[in-house]
PDB file of N, CA and C in Angstrom:
ATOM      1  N   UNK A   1     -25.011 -19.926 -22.715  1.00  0.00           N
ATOM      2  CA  UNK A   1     -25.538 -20.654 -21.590  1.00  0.00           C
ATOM      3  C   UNK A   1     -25.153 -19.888 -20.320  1.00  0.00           C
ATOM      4  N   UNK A   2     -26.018 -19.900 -19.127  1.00  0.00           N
ATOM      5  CA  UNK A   2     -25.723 -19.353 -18.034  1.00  0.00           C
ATOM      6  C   UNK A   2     -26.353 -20.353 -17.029  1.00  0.00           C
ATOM      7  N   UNK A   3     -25.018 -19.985 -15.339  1.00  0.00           N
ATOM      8  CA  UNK A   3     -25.259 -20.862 -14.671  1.00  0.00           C
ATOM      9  C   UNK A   3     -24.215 -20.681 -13.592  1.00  0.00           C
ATOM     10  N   UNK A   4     -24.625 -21.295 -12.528  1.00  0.00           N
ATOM     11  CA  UNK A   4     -23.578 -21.286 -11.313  1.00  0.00           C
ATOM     12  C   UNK A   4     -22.474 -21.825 -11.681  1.00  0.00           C
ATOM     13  N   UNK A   5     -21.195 -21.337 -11.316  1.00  0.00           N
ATOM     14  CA  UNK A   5     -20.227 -22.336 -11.163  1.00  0.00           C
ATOM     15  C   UNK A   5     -19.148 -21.960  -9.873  1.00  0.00           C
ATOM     16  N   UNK A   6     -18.597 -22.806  -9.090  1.00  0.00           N
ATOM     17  CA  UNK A   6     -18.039 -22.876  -8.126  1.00  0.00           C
ATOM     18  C   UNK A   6     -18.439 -21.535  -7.562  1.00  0.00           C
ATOM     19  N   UNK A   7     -19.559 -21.200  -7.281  1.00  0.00           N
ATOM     20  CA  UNK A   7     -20.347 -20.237  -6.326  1.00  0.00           C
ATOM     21  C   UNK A   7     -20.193 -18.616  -7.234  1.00  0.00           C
ATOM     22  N   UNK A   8     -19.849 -18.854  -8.596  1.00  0.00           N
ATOM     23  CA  UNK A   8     -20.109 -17.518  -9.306  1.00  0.00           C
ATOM     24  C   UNK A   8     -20.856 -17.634 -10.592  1.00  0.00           C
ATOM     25  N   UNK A   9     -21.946 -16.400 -10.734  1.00  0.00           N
ATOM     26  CA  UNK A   9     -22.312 -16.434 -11.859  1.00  0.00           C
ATOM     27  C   UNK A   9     -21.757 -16.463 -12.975  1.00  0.00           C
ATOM     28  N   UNK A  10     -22.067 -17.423 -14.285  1.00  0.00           N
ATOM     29  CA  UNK A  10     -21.127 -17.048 -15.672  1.00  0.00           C
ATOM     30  C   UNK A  10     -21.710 -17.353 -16.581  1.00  0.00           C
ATOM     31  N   UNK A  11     -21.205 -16.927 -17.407  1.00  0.00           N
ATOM     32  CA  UNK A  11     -21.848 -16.989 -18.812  1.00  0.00           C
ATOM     33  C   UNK A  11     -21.125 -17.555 -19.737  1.00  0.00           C
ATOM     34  N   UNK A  12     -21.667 -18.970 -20.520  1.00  0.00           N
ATOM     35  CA  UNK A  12     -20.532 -20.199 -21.219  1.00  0.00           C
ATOM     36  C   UNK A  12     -20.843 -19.543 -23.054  1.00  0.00           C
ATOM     37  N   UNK A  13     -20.003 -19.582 -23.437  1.00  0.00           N
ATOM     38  CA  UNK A  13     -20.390 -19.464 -25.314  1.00  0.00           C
ATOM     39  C   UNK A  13     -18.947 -20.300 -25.996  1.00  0.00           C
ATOM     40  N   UNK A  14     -19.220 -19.986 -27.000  1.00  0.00           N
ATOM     41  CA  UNK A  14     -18.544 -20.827 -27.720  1.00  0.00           C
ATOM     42  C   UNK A  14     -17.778 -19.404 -28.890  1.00  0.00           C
ATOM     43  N   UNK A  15     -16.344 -19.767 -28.970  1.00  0.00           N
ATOM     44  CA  UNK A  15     -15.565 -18.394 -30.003  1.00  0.00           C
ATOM     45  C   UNK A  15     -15.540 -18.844 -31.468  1.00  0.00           C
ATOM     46  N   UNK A  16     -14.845 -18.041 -32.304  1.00  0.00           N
ATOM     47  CA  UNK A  16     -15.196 -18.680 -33.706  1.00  0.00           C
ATOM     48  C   UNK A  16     -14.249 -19.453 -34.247  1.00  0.00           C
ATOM     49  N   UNK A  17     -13.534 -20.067 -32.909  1.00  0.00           N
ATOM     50  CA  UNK A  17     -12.883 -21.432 -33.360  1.00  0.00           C
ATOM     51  C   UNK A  17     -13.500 -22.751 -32.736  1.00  0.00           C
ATOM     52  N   UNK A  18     -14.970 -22.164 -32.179  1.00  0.00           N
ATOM     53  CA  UNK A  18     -15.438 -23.619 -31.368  1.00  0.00           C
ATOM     54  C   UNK A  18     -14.832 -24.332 -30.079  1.00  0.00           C
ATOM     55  N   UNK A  19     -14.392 -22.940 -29.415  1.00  0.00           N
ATOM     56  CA  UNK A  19     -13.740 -23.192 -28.439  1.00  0.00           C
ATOM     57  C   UNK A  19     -14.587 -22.543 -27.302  1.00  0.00           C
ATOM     58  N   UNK A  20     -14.677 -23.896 -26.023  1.00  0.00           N
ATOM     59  CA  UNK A  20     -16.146 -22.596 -24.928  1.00  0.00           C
ATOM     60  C   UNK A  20     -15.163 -21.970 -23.683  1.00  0.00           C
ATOM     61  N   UNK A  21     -15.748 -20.824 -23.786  1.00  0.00           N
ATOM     62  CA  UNK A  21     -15.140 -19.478 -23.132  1.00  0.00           C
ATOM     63  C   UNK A  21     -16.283 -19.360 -22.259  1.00  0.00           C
ATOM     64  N   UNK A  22     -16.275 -18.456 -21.266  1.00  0.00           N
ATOM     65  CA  UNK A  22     -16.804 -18.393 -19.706  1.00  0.00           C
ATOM     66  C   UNK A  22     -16.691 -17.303 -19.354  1.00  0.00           C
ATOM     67  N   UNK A  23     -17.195 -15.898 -19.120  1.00  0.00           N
ATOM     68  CA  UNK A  23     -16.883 -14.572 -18.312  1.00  0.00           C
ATOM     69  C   UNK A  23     -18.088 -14.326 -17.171  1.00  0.00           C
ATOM     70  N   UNK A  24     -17.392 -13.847 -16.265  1.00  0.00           N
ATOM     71  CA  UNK A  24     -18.399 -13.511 -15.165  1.00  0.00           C
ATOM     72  C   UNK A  24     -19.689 -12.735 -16.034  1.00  0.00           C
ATOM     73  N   UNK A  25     -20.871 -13.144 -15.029  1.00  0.00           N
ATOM     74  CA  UNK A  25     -22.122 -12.813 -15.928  1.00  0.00           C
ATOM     75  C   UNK A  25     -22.606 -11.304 -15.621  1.00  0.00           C
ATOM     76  N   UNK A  26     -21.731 -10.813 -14.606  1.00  0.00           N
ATOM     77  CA  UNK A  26     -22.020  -9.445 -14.485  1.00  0.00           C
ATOM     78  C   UNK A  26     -21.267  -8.295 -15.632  1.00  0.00           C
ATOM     79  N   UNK A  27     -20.529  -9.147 -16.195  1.00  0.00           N
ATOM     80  CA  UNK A  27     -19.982  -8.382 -17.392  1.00  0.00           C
ATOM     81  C   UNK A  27     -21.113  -8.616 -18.736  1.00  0.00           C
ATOM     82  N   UNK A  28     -21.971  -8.823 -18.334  1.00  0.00           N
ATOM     83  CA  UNK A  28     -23.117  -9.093 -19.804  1.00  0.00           C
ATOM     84  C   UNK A  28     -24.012  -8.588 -18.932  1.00  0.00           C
ATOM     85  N   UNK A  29     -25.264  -8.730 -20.205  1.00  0.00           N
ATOM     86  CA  UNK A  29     -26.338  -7.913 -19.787  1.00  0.00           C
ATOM     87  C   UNK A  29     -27.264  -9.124 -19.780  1.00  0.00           C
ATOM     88  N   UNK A  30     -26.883 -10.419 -19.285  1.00  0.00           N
ATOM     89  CA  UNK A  30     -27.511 -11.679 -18.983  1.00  0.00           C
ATOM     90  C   UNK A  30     -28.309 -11.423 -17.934  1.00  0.00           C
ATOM     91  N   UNK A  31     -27.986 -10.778 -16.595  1.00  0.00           N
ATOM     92  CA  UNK A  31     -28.683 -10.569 -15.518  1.00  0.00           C
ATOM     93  C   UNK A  31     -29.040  -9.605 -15.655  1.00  0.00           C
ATOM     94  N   UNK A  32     -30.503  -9.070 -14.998  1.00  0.00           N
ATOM     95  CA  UNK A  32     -30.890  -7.621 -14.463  1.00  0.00           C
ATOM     96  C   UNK A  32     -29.913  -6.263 -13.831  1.00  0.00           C
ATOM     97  N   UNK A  33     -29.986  -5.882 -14.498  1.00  0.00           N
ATOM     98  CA  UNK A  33     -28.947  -4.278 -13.756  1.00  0.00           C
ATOM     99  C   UNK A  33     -29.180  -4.213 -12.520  1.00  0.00           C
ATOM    100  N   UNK A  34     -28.198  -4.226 -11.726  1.00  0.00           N
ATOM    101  CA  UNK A  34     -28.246  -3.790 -10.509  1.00  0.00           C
ATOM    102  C   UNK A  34     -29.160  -2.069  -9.847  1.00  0.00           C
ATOM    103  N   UNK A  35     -30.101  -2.629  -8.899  1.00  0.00           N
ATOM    104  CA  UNK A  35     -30.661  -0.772  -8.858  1.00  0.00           C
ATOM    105  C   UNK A  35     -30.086   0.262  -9.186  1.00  0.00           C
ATOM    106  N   UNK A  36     -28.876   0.277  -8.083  1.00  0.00           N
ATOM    107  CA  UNK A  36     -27.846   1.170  -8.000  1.00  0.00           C
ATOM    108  C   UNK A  36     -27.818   2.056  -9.425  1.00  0.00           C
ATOM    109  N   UNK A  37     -27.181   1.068 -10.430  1.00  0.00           N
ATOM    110  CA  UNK A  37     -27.266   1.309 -11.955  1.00  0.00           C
ATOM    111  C   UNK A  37     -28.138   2.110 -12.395  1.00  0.00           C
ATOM    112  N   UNK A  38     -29.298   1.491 -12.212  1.00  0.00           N
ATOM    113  CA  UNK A  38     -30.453   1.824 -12.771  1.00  0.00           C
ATOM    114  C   UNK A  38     -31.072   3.651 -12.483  1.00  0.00           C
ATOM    115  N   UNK A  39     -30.790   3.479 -11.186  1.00  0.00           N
ATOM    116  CA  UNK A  39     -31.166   4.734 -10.453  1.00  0.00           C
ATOM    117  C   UNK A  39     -29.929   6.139 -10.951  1.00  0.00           C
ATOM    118  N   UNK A  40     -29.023   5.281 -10.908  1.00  0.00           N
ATOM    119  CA  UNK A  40     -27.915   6.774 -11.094  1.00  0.00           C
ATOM    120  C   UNK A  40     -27.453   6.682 -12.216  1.00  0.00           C
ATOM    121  N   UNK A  41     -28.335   6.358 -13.564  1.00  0.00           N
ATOM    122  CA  UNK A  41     -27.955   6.240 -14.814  1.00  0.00           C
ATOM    123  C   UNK A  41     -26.753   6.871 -15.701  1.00  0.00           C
ATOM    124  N   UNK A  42     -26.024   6.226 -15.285  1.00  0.00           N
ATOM    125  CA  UNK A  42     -24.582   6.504 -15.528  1.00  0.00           C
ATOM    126  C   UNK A  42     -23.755   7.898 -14.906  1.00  0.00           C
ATOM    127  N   UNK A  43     -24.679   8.352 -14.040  1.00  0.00           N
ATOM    128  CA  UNK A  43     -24.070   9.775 -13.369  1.00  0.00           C
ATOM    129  C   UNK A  43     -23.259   9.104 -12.442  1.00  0.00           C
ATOM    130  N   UNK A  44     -22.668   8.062 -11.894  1.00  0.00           N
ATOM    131  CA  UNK A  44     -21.648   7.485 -10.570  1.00  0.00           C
ATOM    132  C   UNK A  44     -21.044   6.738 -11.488  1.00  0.00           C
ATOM    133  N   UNK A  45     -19.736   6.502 -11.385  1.00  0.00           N
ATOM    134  CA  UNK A  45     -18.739   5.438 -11.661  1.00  0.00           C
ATOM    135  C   UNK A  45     -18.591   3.979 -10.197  1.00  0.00           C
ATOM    136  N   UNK A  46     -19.121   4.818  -9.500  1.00  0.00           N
ATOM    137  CA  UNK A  46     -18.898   3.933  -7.742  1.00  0.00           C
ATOM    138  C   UNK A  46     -20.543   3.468  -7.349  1.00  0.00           C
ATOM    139  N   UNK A  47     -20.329   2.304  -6.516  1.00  0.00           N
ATOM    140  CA  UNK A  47     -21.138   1.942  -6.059  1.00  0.00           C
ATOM    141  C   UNK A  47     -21.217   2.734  -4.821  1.00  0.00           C
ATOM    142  N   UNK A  48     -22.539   2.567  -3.643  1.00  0.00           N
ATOM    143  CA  UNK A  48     -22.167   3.553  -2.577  1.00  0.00           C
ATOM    144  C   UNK A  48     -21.484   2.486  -1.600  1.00  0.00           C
ATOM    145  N   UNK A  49     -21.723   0.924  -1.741  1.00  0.00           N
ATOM    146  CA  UNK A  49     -21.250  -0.198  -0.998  1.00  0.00           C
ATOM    147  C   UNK A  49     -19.528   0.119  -1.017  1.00  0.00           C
ATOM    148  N   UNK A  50     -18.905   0.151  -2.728  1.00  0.00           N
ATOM    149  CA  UNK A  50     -17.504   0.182  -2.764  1.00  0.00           C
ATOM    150  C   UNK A  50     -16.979   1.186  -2.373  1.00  0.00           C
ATOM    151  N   UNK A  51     -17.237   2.606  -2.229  1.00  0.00           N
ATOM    152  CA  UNK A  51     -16.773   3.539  -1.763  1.00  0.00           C
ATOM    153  C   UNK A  51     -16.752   3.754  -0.262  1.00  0.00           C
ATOM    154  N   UNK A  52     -18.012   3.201   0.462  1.00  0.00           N
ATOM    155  CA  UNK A  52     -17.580   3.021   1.654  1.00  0.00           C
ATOM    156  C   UNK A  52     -16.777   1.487   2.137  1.00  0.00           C
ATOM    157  N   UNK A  53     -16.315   0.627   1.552  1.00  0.00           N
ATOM    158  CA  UNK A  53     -14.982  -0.288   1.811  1.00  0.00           C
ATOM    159  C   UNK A  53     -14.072   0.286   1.385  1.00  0.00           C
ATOM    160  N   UNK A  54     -14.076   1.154   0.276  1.00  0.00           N
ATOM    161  CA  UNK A  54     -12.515   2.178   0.449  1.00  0.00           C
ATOM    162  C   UNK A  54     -11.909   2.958   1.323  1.00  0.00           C
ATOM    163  N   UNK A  55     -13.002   3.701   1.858  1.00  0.00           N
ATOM    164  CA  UNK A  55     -12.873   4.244   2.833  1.00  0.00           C
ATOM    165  C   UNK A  55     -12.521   3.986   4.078  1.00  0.00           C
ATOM    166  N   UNK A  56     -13.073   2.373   4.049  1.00  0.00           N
ATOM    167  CA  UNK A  56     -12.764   1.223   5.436  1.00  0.00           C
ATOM    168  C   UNK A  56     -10.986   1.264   5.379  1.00  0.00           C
ATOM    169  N   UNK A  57     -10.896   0.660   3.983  1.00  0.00           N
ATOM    170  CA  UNK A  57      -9.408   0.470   3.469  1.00  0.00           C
ATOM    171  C   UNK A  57      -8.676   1.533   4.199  1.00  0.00           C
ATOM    172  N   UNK A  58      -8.997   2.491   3.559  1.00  0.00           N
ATOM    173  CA  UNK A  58      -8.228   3.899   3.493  1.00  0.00           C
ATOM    174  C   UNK A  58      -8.092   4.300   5.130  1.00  0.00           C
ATOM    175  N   UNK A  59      -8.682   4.365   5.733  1.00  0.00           N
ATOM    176  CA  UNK A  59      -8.799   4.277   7.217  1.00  0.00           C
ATOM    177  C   UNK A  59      -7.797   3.181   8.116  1.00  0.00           C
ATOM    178  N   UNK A  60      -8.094   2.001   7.748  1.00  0.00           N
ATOM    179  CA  UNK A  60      -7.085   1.201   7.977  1.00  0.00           C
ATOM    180  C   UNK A  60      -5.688   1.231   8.317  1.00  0.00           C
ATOM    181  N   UNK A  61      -5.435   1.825   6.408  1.00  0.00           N
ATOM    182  CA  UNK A  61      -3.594   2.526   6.326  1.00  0.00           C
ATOM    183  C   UNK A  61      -3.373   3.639   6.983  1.00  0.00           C
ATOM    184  N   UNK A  62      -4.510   4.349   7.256  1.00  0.00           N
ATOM    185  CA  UNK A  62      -3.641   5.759   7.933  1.00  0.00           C
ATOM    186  C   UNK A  62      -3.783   5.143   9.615  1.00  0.00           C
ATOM    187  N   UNK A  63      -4.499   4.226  10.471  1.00  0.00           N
ATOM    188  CA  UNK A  63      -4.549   3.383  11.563  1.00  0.00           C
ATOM    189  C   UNK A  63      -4.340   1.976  11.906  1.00  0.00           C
ATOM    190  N   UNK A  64      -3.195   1.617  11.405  1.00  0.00           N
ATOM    191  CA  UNK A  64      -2.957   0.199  11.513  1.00  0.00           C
ATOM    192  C   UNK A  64      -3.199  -0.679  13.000  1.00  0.00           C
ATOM    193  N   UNK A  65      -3.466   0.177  13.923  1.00  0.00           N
ATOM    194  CA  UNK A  65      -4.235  -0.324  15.559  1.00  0.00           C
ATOM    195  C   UNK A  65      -5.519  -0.592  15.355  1.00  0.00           C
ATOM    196  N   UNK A  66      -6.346   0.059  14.263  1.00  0.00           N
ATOM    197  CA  UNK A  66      -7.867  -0.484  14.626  1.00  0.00           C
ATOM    198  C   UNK A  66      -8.017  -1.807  14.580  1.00  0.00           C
ATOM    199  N   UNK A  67      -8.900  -2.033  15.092  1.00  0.00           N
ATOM    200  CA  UNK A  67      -9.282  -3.404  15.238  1.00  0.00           C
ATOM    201  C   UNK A  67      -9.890  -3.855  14.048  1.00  0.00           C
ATOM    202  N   UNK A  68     -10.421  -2.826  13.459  1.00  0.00           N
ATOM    203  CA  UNK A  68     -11.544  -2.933  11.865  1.00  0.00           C
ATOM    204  C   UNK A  68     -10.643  -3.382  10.574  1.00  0.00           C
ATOM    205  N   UNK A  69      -9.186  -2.925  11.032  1.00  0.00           N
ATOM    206  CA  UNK A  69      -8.035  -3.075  10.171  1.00  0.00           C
ATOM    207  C   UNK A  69      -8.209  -4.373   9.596  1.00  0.00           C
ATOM    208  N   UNK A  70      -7.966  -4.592   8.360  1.00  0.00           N
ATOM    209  CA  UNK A  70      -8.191  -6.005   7.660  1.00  0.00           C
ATOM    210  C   UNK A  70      -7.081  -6.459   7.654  1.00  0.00           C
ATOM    211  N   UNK A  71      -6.971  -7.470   7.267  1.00  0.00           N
ATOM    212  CA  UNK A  71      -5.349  -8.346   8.069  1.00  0.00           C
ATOM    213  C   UNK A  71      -4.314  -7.865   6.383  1.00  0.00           C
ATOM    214  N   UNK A  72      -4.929  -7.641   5.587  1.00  0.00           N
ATOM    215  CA  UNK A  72      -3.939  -7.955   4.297  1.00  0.00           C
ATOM    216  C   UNK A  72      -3.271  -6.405   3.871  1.00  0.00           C
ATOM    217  N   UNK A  73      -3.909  -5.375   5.044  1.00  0.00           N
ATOM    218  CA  UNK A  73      -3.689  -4.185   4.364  1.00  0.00           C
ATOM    219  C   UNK A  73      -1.957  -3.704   5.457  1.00  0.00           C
TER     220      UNK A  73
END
């Protein structure tokens, strides 16, 4: 079964003790592949979104004055 729950996609089944289990639905192939995926067929490990928030990150620690600085880093 698939379906919203508290604002994330998941995917409900049942194990082979009849017990129901739940994993985010982006770990199955329940939803459509993301473009990204699709396009760079397995040649990237990175998204181009996550690599540039690393970079945000990474920027951050070496400038703890920016203003862009995220509060947790």
């Amino acid at each position: 079964m698939y379906r919203v729950a508290w604002g994330e996609q998941r995917v409900y089944f049942y194990d082979s003790e009849g017990q129901q289990k739940r994993l985010p639905a982006a770990w199955t192939d329940v939803l459509e592949p993301e473009p990204f995926v699709v396009v760079s067929a397995g040649r990237s490990l990175y998204r181009l979104s996550d690599l540039i928030e690393l970079r945000r990150l990474v920027d951050a620690l070496e400038d703890p004055t920016d203003p862009l600085a995220p509060d947790d880093v």
